[in-house]
C-alpha atoms as a PDB file:
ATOM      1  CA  UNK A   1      -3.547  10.331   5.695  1.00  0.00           C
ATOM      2  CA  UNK A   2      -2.301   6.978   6.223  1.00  0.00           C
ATOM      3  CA  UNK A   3      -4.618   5.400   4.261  1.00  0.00           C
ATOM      4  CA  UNK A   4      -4.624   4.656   0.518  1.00  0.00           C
ATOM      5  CA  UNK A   5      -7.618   5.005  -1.869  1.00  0.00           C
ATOM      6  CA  UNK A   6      -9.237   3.260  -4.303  1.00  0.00           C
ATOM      7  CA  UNK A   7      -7.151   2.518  -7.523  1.00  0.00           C
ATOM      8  CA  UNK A   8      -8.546   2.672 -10.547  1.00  0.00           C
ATOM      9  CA  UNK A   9      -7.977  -0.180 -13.476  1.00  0.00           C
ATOM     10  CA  UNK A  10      -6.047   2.287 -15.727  1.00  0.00           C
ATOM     11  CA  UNK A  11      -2.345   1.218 -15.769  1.00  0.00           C
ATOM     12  CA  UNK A  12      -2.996  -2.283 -15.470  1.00  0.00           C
ATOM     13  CA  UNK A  13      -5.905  -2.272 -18.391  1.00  0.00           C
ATOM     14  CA  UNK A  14      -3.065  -0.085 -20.712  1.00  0.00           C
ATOM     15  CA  UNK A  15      -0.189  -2.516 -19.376  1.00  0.00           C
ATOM     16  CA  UNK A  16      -2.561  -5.436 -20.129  1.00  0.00           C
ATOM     17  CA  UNK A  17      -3.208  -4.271 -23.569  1.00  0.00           C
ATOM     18  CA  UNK A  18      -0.526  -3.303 -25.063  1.00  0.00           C
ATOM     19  CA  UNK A  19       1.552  -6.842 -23.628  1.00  0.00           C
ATOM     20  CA  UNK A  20      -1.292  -8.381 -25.982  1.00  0.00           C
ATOM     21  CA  UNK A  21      -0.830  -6.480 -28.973  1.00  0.00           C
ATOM     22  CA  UNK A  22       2.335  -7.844 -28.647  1.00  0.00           C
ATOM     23  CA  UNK A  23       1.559 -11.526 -28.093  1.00  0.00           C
ATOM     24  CA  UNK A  24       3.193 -10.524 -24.379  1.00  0.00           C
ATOM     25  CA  UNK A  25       6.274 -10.691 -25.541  1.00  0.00           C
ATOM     26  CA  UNK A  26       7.177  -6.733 -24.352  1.00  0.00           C
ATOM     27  CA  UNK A  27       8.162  -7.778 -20.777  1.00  0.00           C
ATOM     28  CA  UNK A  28       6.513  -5.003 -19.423  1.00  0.00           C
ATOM     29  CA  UNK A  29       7.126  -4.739 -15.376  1.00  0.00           C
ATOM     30  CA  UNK A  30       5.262  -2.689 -13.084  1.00  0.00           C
ATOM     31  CA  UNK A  31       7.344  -0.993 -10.293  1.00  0.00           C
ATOM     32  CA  UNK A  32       5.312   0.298  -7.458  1.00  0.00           C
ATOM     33  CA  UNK A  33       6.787   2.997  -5.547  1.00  0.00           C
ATOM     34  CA  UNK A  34       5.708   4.516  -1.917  1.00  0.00           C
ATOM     35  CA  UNK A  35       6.431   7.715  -0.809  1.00  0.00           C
ATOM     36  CA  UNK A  36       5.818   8.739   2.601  1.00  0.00           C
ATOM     37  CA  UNK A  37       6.913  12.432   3.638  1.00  0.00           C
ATOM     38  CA  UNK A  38       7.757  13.541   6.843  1.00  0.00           C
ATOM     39  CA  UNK A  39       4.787  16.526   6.493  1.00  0.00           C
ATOM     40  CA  UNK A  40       3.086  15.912   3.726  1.00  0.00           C
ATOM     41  CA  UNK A  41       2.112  19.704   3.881  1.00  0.00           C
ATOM     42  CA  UNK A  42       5.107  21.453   3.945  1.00  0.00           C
ATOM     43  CA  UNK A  43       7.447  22.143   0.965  1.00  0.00           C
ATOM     44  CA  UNK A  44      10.941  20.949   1.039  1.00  0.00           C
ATOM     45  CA  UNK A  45       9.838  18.014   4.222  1.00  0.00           C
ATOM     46  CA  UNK A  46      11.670  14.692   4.742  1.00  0.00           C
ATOM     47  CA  UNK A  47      10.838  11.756   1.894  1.00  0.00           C
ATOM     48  CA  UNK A  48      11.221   8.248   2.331  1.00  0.00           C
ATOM     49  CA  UNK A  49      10.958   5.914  -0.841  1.00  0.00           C
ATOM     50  CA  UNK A  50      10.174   2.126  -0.716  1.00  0.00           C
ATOM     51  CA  UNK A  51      10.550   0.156  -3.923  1.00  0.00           C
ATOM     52  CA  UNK A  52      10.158  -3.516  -4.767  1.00  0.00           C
ATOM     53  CA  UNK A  53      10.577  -6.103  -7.406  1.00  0.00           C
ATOM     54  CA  UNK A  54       8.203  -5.096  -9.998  1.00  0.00           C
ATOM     55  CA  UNK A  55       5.467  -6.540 -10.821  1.00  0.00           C
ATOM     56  CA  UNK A  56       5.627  -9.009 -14.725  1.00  0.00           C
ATOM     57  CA  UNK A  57       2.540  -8.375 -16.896  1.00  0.00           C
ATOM     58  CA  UNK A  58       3.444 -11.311 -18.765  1.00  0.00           C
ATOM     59  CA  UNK A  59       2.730 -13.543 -15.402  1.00  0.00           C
ATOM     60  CA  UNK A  60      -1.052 -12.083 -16.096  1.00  0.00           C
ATOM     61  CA  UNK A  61      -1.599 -13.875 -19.834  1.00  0.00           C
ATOM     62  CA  UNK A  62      -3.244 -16.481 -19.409  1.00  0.00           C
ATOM     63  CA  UNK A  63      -6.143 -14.784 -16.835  1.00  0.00           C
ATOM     64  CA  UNK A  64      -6.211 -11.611 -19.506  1.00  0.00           C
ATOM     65  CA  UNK A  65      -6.765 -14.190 -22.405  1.00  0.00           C
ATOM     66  CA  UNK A  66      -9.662 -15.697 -20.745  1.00  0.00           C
ATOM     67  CA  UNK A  67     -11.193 -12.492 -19.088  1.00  0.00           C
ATOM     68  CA  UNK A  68      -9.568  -9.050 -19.705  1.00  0.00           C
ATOM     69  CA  UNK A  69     -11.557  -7.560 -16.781  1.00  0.00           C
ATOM     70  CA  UNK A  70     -10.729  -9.938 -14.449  1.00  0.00           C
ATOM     71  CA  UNK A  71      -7.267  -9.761 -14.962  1.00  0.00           C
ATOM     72  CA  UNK A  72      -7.049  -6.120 -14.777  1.00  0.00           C
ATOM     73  CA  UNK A  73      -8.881  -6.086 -11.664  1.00  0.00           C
ATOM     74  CA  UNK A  74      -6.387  -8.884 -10.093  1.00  0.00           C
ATOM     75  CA  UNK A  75      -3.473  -6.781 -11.163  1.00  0.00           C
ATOM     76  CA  UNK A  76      -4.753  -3.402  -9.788  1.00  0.00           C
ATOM     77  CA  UNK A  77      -5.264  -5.527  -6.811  1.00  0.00           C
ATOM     78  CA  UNK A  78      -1.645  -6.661  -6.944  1.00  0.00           C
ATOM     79  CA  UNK A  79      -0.836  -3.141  -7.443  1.00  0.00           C
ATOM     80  CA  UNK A  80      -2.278  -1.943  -4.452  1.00  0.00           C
ATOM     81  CA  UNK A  81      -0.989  -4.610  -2.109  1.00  0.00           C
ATOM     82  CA  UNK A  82       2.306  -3.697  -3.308  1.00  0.00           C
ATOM     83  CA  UNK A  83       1.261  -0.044  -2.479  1.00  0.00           C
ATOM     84  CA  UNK A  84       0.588  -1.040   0.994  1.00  0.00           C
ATOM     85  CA  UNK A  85       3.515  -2.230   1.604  1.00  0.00           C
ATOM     86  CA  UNK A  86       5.868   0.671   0.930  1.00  0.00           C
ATOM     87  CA  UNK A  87       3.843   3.142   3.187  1.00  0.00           C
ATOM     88  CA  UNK A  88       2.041   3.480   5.924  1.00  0.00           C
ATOM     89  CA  UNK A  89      -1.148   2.011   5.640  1.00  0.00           C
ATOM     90  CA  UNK A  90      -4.408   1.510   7.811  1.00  0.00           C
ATOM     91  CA  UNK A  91      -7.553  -0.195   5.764  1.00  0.00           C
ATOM     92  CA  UNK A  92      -9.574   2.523   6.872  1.00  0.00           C
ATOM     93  CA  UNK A  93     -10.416   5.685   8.868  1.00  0.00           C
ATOM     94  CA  UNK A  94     -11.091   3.828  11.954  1.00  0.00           C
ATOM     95  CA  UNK A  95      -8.010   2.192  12.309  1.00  0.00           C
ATOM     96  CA  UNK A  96      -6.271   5.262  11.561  1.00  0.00           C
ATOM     97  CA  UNK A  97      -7.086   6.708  14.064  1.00  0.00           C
ATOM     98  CA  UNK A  98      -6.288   4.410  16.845  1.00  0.00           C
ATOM     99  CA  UNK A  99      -2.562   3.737  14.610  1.00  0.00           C
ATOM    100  CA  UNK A 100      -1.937   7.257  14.446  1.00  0.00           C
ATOM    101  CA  UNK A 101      -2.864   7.613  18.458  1.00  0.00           C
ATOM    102  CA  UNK A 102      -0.480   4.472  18.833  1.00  0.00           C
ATOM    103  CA  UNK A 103       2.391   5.764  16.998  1.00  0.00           C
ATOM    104  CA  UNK A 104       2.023   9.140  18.701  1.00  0.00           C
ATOM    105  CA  UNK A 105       1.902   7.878  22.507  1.00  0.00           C
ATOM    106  CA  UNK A 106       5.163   5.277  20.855  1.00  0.00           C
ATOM    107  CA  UNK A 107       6.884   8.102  19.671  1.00  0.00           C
ATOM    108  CA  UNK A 108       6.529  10.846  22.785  1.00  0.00           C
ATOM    109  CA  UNK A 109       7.953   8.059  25.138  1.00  0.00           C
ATOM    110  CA  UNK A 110      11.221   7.626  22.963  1.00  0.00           C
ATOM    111  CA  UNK A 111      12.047  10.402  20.031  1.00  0.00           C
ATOM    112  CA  UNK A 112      13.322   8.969  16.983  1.00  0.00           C
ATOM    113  CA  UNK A 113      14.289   9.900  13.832  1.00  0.00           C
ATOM    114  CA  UNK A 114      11.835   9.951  10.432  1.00  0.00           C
ATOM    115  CA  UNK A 115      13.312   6.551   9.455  1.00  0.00           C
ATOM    116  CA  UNK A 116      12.995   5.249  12.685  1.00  0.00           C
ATOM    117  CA  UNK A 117       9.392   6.419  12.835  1.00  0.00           C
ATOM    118  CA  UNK A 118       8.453   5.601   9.582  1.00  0.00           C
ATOM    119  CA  UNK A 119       9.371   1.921  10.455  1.00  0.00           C
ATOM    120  CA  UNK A 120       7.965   1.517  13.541  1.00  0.00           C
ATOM    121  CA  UNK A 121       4.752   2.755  12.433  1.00  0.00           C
ATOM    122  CA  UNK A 122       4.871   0.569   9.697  1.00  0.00           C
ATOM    123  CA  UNK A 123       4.941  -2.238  12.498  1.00  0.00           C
ATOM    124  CA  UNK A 124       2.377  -0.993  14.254  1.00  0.00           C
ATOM    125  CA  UNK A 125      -0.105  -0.689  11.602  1.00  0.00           C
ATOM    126  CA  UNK A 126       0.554  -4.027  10.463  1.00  0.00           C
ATOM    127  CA  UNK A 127      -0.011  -5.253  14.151  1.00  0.00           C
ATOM    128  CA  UNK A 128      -3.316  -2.638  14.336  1.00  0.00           C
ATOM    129  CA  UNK A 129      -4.410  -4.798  11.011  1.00  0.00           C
ATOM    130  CA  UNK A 130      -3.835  -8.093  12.492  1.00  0.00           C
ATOM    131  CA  UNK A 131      -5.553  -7.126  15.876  1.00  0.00           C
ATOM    132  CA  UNK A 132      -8.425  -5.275  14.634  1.00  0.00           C
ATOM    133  CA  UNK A 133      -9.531  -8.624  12.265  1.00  0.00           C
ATOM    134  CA  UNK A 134      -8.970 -10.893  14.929  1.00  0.00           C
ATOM    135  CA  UNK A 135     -10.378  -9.475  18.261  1.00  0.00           C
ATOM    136  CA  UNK A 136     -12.861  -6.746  16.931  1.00  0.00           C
ATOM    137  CA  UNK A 137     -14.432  -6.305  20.452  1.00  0.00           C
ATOM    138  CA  UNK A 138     -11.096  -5.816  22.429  1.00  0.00           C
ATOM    139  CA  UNK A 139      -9.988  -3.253  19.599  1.00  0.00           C
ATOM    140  CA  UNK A 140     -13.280  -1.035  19.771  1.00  0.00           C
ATOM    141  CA  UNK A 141     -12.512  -1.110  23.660  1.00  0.00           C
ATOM    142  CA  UNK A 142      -9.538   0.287  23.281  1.00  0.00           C
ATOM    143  CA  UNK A 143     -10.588   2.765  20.554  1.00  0.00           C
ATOM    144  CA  UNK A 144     -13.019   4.131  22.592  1.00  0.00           C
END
């Protein structure tokens, strides 16, 4: 799946709190992490890891101060962009499909390694994003 989920509030609600209990004064920093396997199926297949600069908790005080909720939603929003970025990602199942059907048609024409793949399909789905939002009709032609 090249897709991910929903997240859920959790680490950013206990990040959130326990910076306050503290007067946000821990530093706490999130570091989001993707991990995209060569077969996610199959035991022992190839892993690539993306990191980035992490994410300060202390750069959310003044939005948890005046709304705790809405701050933990912005920062599990944060959290997933960040996500998104380190893997492949399509928005949803539609555009999965036609990414995946892009990066297979890309990838029979010239073999490349995992890396090589990995980035390129990165590419693509960030061009699928762009084209799907901007010419909806011309996408659904070609998905059909």
């Amino acid at each position: 799946m090249w897709r991910i989920g929903k997240i859920k509030t959790g680490t950013a609600r206990i990040a959130l709190g326990a910076e306050n209990q503290n007067n946000f004064k821990l530093g706490l920093q999130i570091v989001v992490v993707g991990l995209t396997y060569s077969d996610p199926i199959s035991f022992r297949s190839q892993v690539i890891i993306q990191g980035g600069s992490p994410i300060l908790v202390g750069d959310y005080m003044d939005s948890y101060q005046s709304d705790p909720y809405k701050a933990a939603k912005q920062l599990t929003a944060d959290i997933k962009q960040k996500m998104e970025s380190h893997v492949i990602h399509s928005p949803d199942e539609e555009g999965e499909i036609v990414l995946k059907q892009i990066v297979q048609l890309e990838s029979s024409e010239r073999p490349k390694s995992f890396v090589k793949t990995f980035e390129k399909a990165q590419e693509i789905a960030q061009k699928v994003s762009t084209w799907r939002a901007h010419q909806i009709e011309g996408f659904h032609q070609f998905q059909q």
